[in-house]
Protein backbone atom coordinates (compact mmCIF):
# COMPACT_ATOMS: atom_id res chain seq x y z
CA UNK A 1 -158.30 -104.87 -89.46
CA UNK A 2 -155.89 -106.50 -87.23
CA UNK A 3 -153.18 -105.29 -89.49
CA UNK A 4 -153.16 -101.89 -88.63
CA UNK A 5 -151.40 -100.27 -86.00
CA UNK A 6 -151.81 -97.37 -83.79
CA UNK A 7 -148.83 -94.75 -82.81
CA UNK A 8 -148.42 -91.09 -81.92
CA UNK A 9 -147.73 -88.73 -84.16
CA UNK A 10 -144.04 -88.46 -84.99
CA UNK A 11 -142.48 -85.28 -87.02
CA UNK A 12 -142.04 -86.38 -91.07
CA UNK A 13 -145.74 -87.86 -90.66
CA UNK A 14 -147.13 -84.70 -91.86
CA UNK A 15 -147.11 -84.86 -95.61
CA UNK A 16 -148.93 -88.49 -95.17
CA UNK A 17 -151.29 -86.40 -92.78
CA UNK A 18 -152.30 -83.68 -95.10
CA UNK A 19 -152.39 -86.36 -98.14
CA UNK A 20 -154.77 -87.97 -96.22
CA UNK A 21 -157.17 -85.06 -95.19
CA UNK A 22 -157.15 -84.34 -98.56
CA UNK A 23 -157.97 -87.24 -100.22
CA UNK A 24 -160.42 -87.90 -97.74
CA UNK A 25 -162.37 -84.81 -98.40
CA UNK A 26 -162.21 -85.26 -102.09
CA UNK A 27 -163.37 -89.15 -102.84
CA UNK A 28 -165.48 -89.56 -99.72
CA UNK A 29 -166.68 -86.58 -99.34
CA UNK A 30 -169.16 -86.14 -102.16
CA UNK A 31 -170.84 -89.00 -101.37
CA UNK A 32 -172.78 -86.56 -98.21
CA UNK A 33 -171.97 -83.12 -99.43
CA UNK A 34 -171.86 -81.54 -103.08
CA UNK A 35 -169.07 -80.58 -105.71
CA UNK A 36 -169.05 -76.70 -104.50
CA UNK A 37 -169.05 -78.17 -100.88
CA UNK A 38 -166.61 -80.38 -101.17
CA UNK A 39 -164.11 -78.39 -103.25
CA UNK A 40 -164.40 -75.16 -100.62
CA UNK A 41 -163.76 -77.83 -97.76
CA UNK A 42 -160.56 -79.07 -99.62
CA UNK A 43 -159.67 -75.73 -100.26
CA UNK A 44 -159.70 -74.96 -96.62
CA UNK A 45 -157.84 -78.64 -95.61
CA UNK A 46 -154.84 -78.34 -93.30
CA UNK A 47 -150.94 -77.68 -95.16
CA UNK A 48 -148.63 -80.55 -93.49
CA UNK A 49 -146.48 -77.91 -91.79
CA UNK A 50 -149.66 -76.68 -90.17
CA UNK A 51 -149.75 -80.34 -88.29
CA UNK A 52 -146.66 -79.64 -86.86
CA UNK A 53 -147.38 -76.25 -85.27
CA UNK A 54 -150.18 -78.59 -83.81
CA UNK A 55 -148.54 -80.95 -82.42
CA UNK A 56 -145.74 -78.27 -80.60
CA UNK A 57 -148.56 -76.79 -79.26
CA UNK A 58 -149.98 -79.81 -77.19
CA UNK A 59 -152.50 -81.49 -80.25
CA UNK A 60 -152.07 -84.93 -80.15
CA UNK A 61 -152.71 -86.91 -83.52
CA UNK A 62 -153.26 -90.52 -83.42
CA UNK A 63 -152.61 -92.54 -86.84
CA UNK A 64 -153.35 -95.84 -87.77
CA UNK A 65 -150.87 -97.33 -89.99
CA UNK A 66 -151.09 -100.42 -92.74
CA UNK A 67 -148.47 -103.26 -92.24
CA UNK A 68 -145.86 -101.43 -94.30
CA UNK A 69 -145.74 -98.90 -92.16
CA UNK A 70 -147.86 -95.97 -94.05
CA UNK A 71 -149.94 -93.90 -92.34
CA UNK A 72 -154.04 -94.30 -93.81
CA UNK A 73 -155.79 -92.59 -91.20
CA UNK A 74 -155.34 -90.11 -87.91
CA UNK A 75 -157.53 -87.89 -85.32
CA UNK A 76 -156.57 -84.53 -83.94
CA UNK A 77 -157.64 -84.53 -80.17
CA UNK A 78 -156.73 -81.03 -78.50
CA UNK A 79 -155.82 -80.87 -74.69
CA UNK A 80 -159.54 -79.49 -74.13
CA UNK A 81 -160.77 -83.30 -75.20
CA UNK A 82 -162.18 -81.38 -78.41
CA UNK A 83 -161.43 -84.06 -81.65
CA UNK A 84 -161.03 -81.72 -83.95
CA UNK A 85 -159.83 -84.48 -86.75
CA UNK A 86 -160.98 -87.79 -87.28
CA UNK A 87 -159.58 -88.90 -91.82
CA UNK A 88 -159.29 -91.74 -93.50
CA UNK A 89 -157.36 -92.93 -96.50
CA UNK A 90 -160.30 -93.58 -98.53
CA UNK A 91 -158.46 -96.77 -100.06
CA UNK A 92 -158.88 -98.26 -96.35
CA UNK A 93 -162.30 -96.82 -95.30
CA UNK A 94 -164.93 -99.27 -94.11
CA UNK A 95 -162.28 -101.02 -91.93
CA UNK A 96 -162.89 -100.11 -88.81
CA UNK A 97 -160.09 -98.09 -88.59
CA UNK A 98 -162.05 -94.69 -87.57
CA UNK A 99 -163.50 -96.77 -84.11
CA UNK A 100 -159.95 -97.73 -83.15
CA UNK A 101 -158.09 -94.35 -83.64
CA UNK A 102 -161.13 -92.65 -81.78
CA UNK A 103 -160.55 -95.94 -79.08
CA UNK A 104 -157.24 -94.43 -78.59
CA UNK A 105 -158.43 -91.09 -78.05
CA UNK A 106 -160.32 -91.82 -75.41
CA UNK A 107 -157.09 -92.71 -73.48
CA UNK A 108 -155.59 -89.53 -74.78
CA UNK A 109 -158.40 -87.35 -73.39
CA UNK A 110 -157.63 -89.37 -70.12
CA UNK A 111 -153.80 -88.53 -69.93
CA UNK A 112 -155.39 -85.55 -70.69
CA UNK A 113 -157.25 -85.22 -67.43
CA UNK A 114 -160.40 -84.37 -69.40
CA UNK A 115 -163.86 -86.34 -68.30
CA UNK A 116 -165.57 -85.30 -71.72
CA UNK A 117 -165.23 -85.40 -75.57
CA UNK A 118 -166.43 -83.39 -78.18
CA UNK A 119 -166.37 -82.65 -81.72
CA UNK A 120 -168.09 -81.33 -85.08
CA UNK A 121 -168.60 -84.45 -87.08
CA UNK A 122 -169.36 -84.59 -90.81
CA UNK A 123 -172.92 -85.71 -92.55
CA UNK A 124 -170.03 -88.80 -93.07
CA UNK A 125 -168.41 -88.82 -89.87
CA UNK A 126 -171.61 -88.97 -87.50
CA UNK A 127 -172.38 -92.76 -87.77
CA UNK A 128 -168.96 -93.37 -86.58
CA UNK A 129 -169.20 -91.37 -83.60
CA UNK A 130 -172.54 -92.74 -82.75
CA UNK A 131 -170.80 -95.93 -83.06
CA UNK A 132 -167.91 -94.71 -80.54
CA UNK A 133 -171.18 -93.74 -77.88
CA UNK A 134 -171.27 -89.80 -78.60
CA UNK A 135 -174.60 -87.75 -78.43
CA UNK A 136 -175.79 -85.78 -81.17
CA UNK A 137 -176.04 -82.02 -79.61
CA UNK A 138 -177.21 -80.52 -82.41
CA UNK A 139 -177.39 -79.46 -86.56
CA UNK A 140 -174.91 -76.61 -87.02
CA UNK A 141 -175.10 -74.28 -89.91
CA UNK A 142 -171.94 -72.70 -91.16
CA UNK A 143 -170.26 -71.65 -94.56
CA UNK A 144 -166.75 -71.79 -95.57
CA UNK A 145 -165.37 -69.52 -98.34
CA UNK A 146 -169.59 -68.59 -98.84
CA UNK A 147 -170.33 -72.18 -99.26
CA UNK A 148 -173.14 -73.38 -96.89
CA UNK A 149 -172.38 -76.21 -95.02
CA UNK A 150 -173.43 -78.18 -91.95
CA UNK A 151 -172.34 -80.42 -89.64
CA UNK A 152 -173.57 -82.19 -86.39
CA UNK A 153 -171.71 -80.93 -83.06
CA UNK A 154 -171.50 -83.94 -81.08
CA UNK A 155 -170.38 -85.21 -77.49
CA UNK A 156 -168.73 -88.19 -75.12
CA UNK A 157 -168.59 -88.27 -71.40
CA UNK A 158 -165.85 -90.37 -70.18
CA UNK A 159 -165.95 -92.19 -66.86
């Protein structure tokens, strides 16, 4: 765990970025959602060059990278202290990778001048933000592409 370091997102880390999203989505993700869920979810994953209209429009993505250098997992915070991201490489999942990168966004969402968190976390993603102290607001219902899906929108207060 100590390996890993966090940065800021730099431009050429996008293709690592979407690689990630996407493998995320397809080898962790069926183990809380099903094939049709999981393949409209992948269908619907960020392009790279969408990360970088992201970032020039005041997203900030936090990566954690192995000891070689390669990005394995990032969040997406907006300037509204919504995380809209939160991936990891499945290859270095179970790490505690997730709890450091969303460490790190805390101080972003301070820079920030925000006082509170929020997100839509995954079936998969909710134990890690419970870990990281957010609330469980409530089940949402949604679909993508007419696929049903749901997820669990979720909150932090800062102090």
């Amino acid at each position: 765990m100590d390996s890993y370091t966090i940065r800021r997102f730099l431009p050429g880390d996008e293709a690592a970025l979407a690689r990630i999203m996407r493998s995320a989505i397809e080898q962790i993700g069926p183990r809380g959602y099903s094939q049709a869920q999981v393949d409209a979810w992948a269908a619907s994953s960020d392009p790279a060059k969408r990360f970088l209209k992201r970032a020039g429009r005041g997203d900030v993505v936090v990566l954690a990278l192995e000891p070689m250098g390669e990005p394995v997992a990032y969040s997406l915070i907006e300037p509204d202290g919504h995380v809209d991201h939160l991936y990891c490489d499945p290859a270095h999942a179970g790490r505690g990778i997730a709890g450091r990168l969303l460490d790190e966004v805390e101080c972003v969402a301070r820079e920030l001048g925000q006082n509170r968190l929020f997100t839509e976390a995954s079936e998969l993603a909710r134990p890690v933000f419970e870990r990281a102290g957010y609330a469980q607001a409530e089940r949402r219902e949604f679909a993508i592409d007419g696929v049903a899906f749901h997820n669990y929108a979720m909150e932090k207060l800062l102090s």
